[in-house]
PDB file of N, CA and C in Angstrom:
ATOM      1  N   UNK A   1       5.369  13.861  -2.348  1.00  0.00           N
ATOM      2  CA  UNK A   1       5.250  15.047  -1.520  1.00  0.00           C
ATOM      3  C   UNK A   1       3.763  15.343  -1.308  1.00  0.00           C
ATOM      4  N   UNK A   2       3.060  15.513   0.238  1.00  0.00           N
ATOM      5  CA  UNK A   2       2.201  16.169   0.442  1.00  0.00           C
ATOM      6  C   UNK A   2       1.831  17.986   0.419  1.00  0.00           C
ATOM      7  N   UNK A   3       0.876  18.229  -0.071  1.00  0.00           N
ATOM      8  CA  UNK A   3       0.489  19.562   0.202  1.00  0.00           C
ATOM      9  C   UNK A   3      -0.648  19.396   0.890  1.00  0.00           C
ATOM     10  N   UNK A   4      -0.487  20.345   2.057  1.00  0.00           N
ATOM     11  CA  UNK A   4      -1.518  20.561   2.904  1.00  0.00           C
ATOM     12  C   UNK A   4      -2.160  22.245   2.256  1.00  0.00           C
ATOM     13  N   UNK A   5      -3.272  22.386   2.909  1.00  0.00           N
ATOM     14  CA  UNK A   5      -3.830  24.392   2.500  1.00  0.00           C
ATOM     15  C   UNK A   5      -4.287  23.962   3.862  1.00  0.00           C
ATOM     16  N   UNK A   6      -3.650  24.975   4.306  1.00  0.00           N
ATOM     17  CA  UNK A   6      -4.097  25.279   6.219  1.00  0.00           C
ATOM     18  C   UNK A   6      -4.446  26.710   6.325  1.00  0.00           C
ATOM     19  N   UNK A   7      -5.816  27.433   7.078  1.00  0.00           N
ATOM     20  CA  UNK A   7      -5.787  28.363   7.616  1.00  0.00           C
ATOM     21  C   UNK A   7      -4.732  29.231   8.156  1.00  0.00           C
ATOM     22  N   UNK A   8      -4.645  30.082   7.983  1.00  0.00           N
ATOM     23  CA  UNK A   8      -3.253  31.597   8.173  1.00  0.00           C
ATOM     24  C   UNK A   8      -3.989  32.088   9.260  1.00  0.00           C
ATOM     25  N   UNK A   9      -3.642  31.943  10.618  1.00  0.00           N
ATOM     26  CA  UNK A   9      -4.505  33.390  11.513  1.00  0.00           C
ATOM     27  C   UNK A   9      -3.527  34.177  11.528  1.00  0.00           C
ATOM     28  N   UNK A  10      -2.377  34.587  10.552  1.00  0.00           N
ATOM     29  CA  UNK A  10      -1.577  35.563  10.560  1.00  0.00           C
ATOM     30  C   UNK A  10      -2.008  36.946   9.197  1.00  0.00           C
ATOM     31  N   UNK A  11      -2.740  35.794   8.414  1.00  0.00           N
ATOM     32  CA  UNK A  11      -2.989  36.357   7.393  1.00  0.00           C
ATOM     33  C   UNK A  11      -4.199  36.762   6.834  1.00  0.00           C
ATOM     34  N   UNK A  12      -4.991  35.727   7.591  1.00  0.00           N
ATOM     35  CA  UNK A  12      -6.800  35.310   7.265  1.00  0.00           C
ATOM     36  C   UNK A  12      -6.662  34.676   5.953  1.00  0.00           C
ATOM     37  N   UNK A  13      -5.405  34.318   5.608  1.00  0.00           N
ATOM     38  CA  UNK A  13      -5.865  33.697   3.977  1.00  0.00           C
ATOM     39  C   UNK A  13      -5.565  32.370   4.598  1.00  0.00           C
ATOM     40  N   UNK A  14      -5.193  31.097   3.351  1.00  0.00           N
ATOM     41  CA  UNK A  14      -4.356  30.426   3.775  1.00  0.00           C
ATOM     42  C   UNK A  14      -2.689  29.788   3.837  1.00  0.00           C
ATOM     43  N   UNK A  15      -2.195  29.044   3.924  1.00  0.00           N
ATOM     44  CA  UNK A  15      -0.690  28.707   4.079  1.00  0.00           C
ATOM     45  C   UNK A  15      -0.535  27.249   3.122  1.00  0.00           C
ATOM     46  N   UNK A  16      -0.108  27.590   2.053  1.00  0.00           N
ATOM     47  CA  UNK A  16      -0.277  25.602   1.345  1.00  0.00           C
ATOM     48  C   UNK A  16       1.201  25.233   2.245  1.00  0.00           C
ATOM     49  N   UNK A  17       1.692  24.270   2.578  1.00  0.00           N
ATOM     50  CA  UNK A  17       2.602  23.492   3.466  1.00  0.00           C
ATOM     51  C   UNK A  17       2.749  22.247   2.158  1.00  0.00           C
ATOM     52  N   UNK A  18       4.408  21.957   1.968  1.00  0.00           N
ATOM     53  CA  UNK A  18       4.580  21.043   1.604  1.00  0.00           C
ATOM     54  C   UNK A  18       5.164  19.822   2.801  1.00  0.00           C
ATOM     55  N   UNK A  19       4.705  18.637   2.744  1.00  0.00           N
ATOM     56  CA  UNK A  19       4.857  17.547   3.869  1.00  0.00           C
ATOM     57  C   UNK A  19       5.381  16.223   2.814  1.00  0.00           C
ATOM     58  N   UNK A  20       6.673  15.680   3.892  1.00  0.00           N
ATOM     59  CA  UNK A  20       6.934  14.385   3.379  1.00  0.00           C
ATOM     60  C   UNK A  20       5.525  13.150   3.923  1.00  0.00           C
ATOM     61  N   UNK A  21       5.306  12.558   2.597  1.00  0.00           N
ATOM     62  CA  UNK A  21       3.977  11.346   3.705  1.00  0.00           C
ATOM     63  C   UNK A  21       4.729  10.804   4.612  1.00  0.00           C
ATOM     64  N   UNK A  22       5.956  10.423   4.811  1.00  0.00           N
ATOM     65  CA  UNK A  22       6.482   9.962   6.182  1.00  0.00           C
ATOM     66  C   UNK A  22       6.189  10.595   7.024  1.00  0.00           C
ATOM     67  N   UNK A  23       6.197  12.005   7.715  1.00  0.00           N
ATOM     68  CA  UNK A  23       5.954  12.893   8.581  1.00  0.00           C
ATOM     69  C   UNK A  23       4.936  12.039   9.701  1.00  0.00           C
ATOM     70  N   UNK A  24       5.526  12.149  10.599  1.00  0.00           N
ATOM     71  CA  UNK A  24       4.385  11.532  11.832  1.00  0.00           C
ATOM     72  C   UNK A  24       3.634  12.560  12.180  1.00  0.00           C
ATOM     73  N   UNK A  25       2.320  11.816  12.570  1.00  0.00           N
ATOM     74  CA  UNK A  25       1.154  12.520  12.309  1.00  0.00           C
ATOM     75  C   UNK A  25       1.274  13.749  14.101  1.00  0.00           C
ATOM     76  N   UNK A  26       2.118  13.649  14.650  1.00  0.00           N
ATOM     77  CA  UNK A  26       2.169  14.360  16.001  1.00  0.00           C
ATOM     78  C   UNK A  26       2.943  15.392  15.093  1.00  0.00           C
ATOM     79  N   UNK A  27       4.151  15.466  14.403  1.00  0.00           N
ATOM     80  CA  UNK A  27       4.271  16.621  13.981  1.00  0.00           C
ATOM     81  C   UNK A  27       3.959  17.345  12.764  1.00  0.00           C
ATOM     82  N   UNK A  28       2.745  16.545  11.798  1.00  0.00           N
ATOM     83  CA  UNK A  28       1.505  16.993  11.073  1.00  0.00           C
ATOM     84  C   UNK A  28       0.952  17.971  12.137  1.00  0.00           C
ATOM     85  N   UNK A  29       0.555  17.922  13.295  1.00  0.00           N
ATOM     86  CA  UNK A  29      -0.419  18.800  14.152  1.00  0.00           C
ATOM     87  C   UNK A  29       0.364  19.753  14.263  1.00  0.00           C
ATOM     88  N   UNK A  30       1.934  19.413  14.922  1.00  0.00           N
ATOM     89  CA  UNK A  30       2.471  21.113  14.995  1.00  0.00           C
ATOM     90  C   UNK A  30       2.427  21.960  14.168  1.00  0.00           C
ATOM     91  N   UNK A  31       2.417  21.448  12.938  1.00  0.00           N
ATOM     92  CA  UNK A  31       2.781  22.584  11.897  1.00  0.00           C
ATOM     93  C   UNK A  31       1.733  23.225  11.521  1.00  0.00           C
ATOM     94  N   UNK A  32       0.125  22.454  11.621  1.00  0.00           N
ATOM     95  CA  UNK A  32      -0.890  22.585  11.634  1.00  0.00           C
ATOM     96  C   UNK A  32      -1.578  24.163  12.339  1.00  0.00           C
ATOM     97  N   UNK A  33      -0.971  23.449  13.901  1.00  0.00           N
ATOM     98  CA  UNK A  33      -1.791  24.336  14.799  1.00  0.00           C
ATOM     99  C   UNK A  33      -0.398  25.704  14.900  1.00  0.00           C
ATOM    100  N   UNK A  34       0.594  25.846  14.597  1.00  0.00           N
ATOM    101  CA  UNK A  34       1.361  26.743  14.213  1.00  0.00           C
ATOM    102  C   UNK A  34       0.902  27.591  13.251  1.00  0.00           C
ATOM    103  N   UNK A  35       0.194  27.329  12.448  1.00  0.00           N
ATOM    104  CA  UNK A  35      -0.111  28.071  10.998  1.00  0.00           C
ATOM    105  C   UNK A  35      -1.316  28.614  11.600  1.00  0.00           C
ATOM    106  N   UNK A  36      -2.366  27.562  12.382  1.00  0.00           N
ATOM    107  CA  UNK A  36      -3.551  27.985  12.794  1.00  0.00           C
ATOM    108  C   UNK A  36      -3.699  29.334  13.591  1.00  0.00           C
ATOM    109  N   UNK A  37      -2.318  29.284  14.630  1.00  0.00           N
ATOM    110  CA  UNK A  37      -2.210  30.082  15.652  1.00  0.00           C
ATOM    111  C   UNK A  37      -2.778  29.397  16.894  1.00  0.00           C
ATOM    112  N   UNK A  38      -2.293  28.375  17.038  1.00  0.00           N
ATOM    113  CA  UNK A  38      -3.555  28.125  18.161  1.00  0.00           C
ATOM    114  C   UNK A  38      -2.386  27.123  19.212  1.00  0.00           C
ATOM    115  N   UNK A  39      -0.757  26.915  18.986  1.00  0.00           N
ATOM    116  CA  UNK A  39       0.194  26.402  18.782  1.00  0.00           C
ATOM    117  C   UNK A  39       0.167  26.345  20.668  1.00  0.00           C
ATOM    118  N   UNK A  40      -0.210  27.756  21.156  1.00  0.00           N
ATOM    119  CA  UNK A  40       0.091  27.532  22.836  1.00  0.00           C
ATOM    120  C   UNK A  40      -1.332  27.200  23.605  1.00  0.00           C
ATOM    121  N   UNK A  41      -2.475  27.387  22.597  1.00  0.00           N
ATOM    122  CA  UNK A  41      -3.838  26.882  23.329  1.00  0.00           C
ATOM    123  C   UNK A  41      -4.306  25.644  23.898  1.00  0.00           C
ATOM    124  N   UNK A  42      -4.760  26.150  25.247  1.00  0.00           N
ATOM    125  CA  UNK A  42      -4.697  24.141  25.739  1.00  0.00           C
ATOM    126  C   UNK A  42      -5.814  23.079  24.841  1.00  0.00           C
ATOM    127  N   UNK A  43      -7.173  24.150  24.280  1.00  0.00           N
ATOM    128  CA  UNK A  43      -8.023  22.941  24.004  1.00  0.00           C
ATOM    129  C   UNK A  43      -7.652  23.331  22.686  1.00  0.00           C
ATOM    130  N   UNK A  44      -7.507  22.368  21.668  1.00  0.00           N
ATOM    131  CA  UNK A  44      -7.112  22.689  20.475  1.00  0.00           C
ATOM    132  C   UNK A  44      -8.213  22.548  19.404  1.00  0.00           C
ATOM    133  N   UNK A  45      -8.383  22.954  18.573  1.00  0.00           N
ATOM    134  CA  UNK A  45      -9.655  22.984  17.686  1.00  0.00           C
ATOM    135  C   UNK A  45      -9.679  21.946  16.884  1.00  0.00           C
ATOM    136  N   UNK A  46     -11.174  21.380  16.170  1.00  0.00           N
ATOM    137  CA  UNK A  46     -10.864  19.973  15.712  1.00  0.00           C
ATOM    138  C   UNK A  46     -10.445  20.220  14.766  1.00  0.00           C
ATOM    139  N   UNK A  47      -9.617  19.374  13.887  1.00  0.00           N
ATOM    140  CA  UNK A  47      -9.622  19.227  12.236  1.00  0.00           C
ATOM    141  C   UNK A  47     -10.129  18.121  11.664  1.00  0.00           C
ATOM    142  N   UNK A  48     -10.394  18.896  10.590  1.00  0.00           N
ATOM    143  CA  UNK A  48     -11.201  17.923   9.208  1.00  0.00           C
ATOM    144  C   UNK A  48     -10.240  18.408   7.977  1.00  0.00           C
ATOM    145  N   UNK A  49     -10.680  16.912   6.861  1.00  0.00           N
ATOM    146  CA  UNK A  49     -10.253  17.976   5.960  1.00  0.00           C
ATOM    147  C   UNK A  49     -10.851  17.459   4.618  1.00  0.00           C
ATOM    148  N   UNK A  50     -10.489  17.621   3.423  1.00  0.00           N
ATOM    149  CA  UNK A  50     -11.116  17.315   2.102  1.00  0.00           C
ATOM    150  C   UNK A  50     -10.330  17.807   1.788  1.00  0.00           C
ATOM    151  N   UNK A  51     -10.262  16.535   0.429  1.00  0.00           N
ATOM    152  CA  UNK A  51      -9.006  16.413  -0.566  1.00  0.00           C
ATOM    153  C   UNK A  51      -9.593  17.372  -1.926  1.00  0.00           C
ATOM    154  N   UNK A  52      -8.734  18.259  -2.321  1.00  0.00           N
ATOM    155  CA  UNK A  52      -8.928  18.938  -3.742  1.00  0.00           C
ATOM    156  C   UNK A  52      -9.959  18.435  -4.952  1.00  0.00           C
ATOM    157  N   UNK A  53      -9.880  16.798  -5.179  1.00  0.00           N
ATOM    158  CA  UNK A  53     -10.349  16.589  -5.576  1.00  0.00           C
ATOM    159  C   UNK A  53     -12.223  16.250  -5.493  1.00  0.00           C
ATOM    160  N   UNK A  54     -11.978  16.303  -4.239  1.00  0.00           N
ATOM    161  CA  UNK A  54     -13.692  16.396  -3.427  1.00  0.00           C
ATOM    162  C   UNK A  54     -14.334  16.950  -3.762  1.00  0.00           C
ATOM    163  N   UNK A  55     -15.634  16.895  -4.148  1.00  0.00           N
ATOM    164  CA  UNK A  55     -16.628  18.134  -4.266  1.00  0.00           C
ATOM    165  C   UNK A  55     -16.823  18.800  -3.276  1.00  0.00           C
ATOM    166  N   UNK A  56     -17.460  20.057  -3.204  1.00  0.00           N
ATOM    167  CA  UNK A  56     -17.594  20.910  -2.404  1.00  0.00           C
ATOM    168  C   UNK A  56     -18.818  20.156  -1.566  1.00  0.00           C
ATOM    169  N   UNK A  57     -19.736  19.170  -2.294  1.00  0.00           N
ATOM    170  CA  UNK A  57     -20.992  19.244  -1.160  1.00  0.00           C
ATOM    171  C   UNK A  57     -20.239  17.639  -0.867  1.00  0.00           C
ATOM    172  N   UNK A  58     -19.091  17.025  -0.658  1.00  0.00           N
ATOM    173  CA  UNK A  58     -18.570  15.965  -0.029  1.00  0.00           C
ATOM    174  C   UNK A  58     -18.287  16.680   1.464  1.00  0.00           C
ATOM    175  N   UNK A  59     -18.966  16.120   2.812  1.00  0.00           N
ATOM    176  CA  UNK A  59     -18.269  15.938   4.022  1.00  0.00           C
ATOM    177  C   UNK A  59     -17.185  15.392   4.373  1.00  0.00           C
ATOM    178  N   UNK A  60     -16.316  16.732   5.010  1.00  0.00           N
ATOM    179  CA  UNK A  60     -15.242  16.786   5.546  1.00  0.00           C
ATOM    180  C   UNK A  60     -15.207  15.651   6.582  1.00  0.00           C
ATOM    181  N   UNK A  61     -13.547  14.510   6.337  1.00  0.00           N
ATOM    182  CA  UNK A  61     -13.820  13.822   7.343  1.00  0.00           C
ATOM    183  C   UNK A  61     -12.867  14.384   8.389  1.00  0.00           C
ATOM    184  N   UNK A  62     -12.686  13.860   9.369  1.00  0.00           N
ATOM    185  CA  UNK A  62     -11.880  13.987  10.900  1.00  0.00           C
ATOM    186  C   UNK A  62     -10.421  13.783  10.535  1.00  0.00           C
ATOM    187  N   UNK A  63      -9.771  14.742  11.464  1.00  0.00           N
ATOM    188  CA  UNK A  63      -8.392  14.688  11.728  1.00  0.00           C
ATOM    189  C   UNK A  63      -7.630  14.506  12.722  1.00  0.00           C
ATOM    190  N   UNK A  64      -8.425  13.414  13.908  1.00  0.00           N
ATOM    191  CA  UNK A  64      -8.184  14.137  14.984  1.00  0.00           C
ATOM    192  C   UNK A  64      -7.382  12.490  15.615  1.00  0.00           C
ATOM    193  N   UNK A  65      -6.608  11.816  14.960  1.00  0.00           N
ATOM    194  CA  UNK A  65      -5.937  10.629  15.279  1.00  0.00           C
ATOM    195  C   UNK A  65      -5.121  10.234  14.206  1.00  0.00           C
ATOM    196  N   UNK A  66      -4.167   8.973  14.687  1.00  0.00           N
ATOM    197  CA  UNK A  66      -3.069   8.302  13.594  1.00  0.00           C
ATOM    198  C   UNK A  66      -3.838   8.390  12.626  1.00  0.00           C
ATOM    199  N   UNK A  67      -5.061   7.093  13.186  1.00  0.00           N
ATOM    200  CA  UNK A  67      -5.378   6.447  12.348  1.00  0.00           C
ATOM    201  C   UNK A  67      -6.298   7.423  10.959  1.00  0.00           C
ATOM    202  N   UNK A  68      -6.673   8.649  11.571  1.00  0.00           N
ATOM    203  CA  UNK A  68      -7.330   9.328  10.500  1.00  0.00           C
ATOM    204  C   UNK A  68      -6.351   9.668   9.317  1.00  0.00           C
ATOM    205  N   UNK A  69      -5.501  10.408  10.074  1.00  0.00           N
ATOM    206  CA  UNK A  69      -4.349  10.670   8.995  1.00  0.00           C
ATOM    207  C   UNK A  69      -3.771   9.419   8.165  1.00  0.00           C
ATOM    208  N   UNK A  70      -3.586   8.536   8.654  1.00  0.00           N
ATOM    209  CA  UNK A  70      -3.230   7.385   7.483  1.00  0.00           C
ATOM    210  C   UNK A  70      -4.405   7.306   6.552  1.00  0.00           C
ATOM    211  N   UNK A  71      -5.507   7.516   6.715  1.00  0.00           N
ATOM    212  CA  UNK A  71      -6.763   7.107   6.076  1.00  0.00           C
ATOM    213  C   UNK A  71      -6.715   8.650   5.220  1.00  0.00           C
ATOM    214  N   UNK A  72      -6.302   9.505   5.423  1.00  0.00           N
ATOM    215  CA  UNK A  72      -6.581  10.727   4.734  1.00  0.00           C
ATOM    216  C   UNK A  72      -4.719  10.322   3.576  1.00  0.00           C
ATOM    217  N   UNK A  73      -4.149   9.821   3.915  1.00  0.00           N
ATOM    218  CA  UNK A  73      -2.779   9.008   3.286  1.00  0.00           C
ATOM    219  C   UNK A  73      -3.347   8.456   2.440  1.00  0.00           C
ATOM    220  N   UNK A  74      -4.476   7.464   2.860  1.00  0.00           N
ATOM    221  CA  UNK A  74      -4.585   6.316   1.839  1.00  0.00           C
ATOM    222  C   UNK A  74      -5.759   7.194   0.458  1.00  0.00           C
ATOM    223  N   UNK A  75      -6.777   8.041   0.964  1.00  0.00           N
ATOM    224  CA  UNK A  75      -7.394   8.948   0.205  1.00  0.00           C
ATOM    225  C   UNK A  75      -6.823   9.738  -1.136  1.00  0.00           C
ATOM    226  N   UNK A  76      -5.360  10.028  -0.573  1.00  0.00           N
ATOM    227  CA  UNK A  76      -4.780  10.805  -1.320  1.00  0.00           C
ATOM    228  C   UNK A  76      -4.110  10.164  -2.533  1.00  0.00           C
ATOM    229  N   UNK A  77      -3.653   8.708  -1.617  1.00  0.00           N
ATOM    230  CA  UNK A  77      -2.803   7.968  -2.849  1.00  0.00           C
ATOM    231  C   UNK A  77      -3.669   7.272  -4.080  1.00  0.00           C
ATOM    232  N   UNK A  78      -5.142   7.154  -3.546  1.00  0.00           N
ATOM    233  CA  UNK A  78      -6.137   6.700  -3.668  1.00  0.00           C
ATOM    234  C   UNK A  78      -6.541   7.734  -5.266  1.00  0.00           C
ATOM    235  N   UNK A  79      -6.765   8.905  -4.738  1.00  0.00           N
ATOM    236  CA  UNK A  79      -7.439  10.341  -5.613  1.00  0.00           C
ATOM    237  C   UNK A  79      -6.094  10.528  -7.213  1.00  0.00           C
ATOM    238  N   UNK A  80      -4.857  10.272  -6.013  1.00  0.00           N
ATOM    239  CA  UNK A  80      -3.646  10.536  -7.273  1.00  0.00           C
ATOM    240  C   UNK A  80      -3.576   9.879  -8.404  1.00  0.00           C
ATOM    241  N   UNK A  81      -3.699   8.522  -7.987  1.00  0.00           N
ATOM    242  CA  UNK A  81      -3.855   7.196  -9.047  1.00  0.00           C
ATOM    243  C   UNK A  81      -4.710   7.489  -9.855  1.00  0.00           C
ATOM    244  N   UNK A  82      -5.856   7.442  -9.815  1.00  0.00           N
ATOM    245  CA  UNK A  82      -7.348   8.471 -10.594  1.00  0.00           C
ATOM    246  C   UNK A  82      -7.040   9.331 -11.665  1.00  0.00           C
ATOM    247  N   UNK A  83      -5.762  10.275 -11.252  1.00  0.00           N
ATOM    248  CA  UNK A  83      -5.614  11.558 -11.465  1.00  0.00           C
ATOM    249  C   UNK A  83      -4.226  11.347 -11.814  1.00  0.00           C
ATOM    250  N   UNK A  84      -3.317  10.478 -12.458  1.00  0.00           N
ATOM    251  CA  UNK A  84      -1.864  10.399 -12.637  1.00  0.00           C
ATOM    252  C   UNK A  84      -1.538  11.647 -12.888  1.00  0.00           C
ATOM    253  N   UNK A  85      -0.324  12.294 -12.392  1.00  0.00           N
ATOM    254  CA  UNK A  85       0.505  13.561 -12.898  1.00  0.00           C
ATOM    255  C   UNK A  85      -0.499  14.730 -12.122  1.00  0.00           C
ATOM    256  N   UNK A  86      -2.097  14.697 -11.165  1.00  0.00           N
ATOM    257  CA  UNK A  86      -2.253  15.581 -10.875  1.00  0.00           C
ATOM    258  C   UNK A  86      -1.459  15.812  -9.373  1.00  0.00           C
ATOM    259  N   UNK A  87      -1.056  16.595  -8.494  1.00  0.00           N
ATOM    260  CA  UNK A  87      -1.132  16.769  -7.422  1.00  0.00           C
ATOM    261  C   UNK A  87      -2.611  17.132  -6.310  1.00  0.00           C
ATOM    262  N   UNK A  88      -2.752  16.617  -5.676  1.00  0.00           N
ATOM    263  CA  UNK A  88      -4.076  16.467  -4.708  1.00  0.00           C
ATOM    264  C   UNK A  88      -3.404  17.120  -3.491  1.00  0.00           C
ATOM    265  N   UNK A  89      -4.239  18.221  -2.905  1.00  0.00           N
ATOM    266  CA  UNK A  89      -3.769  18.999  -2.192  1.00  0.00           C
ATOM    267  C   UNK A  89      -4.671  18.599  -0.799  1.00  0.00           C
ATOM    268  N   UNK A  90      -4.604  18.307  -0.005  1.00  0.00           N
ATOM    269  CA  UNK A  90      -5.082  18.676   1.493  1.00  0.00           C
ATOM    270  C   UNK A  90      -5.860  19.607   2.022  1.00  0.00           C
ATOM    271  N   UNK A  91      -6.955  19.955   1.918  1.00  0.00           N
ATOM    272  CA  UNK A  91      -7.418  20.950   2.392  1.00  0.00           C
ATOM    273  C   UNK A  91      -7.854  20.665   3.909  1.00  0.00           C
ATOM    274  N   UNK A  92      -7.179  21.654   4.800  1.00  0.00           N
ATOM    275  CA  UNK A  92      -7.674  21.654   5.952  1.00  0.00           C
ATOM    276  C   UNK A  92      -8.476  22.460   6.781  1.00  0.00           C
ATOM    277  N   UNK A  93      -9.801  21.802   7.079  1.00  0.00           N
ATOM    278  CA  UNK A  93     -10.487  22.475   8.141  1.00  0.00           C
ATOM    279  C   UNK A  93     -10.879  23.211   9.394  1.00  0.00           C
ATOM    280  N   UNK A  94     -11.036  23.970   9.822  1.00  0.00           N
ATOM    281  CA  UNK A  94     -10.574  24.187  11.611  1.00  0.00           C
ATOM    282  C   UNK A  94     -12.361  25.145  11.608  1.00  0.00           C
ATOM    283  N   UNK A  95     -12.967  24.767  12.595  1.00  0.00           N
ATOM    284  CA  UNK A  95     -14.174  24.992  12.551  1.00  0.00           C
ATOM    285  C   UNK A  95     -14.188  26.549  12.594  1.00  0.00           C
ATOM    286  N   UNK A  96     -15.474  26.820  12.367  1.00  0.00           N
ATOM    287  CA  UNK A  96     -15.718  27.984  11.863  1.00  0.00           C
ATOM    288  C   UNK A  96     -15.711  29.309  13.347  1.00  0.00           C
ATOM    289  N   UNK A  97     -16.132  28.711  14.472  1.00  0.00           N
ATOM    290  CA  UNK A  97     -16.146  29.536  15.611  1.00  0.00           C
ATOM    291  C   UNK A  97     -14.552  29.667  15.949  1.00  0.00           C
ATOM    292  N   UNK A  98     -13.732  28.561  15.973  1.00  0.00           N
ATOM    293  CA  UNK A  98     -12.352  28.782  16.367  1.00  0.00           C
ATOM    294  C   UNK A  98     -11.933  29.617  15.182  1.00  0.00           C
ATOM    295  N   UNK A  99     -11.910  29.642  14.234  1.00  0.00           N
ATOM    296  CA  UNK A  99     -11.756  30.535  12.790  1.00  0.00           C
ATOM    297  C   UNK A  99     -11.638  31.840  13.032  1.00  0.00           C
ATOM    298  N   UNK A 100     -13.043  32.352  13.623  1.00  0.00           N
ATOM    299  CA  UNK A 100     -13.377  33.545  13.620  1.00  0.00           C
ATOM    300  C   UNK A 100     -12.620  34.217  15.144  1.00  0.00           C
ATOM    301  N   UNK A 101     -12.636  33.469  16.121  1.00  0.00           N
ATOM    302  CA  UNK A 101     -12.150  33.983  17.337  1.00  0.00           C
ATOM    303  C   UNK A 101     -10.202  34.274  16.991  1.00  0.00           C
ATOM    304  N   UNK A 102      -9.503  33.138  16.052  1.00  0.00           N
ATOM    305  CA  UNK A 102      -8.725  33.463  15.602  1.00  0.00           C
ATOM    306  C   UNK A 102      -8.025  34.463  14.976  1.00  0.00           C
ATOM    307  N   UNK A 103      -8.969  34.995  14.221  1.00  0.00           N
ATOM    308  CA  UNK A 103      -8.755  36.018  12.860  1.00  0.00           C
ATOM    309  C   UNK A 103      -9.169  37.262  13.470  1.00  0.00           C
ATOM    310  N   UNK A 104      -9.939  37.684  14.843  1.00  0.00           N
ATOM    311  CA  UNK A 104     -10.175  38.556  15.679  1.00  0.00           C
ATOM    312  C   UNK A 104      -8.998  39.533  15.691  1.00  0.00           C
ATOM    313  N   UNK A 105      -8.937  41.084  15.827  1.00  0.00           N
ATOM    314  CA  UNK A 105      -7.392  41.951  16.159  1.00  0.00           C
ATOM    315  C   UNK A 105      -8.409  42.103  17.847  1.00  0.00           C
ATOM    316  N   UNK A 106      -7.019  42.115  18.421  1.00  0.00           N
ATOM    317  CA  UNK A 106      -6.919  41.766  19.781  1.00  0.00           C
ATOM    318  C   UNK A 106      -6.901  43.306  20.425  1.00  0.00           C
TER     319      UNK A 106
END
């Protein structure tokens, strides 16, 4: 089982999401940009993300294709092995200007 931590623009906190790794990565984004709020916006904001186990001064990589998400797959299975019995959570990014225009009361 995956855990994602996605931005809440419902909440300003965030949303942890549990995901099967099967999940295709087109409906990884819905659930994504659903949580984000950003679900009916035409240009959609990028994602990045960093795994739990990352340091804080590790750069966030890209989310923005298959192939990233398999590579953020292989990261994870990668971090777990390392870490037997820990769970490695997903942290996801959504830049800081779409963030703030998000979390805005209208």
């Amino acid at each position: 089982m995956l855990v994602l931590k996605v931005p809440a623009a419902a909440t300003g906190g965030s949303d942890r999401v549990k995901l099967n790794p099967a999940t295709p990565y087109k409906d990884v984004l819905t659930n994504i940009y659903e949580i984000v709020g950003c679900s009916t916006v035409t240009k959609k904001p990028v994602l990045q993300y960093r795994l739990s186990s990352s340091t804080l001064k590790s750069e966030p990589i890209n989310l923005g294709s298959e192939m990233d998400w398999e590579g953020c797959l292989e990261d994870v299975g990668i971090a777990e092995g390392k870490k037997k019995g820990t769970v490695i959570t997903i942290n996801i990014i959504v830049s800081e200007v779409v963030s703030t225009k998000l979390h805005q009361p209208v």
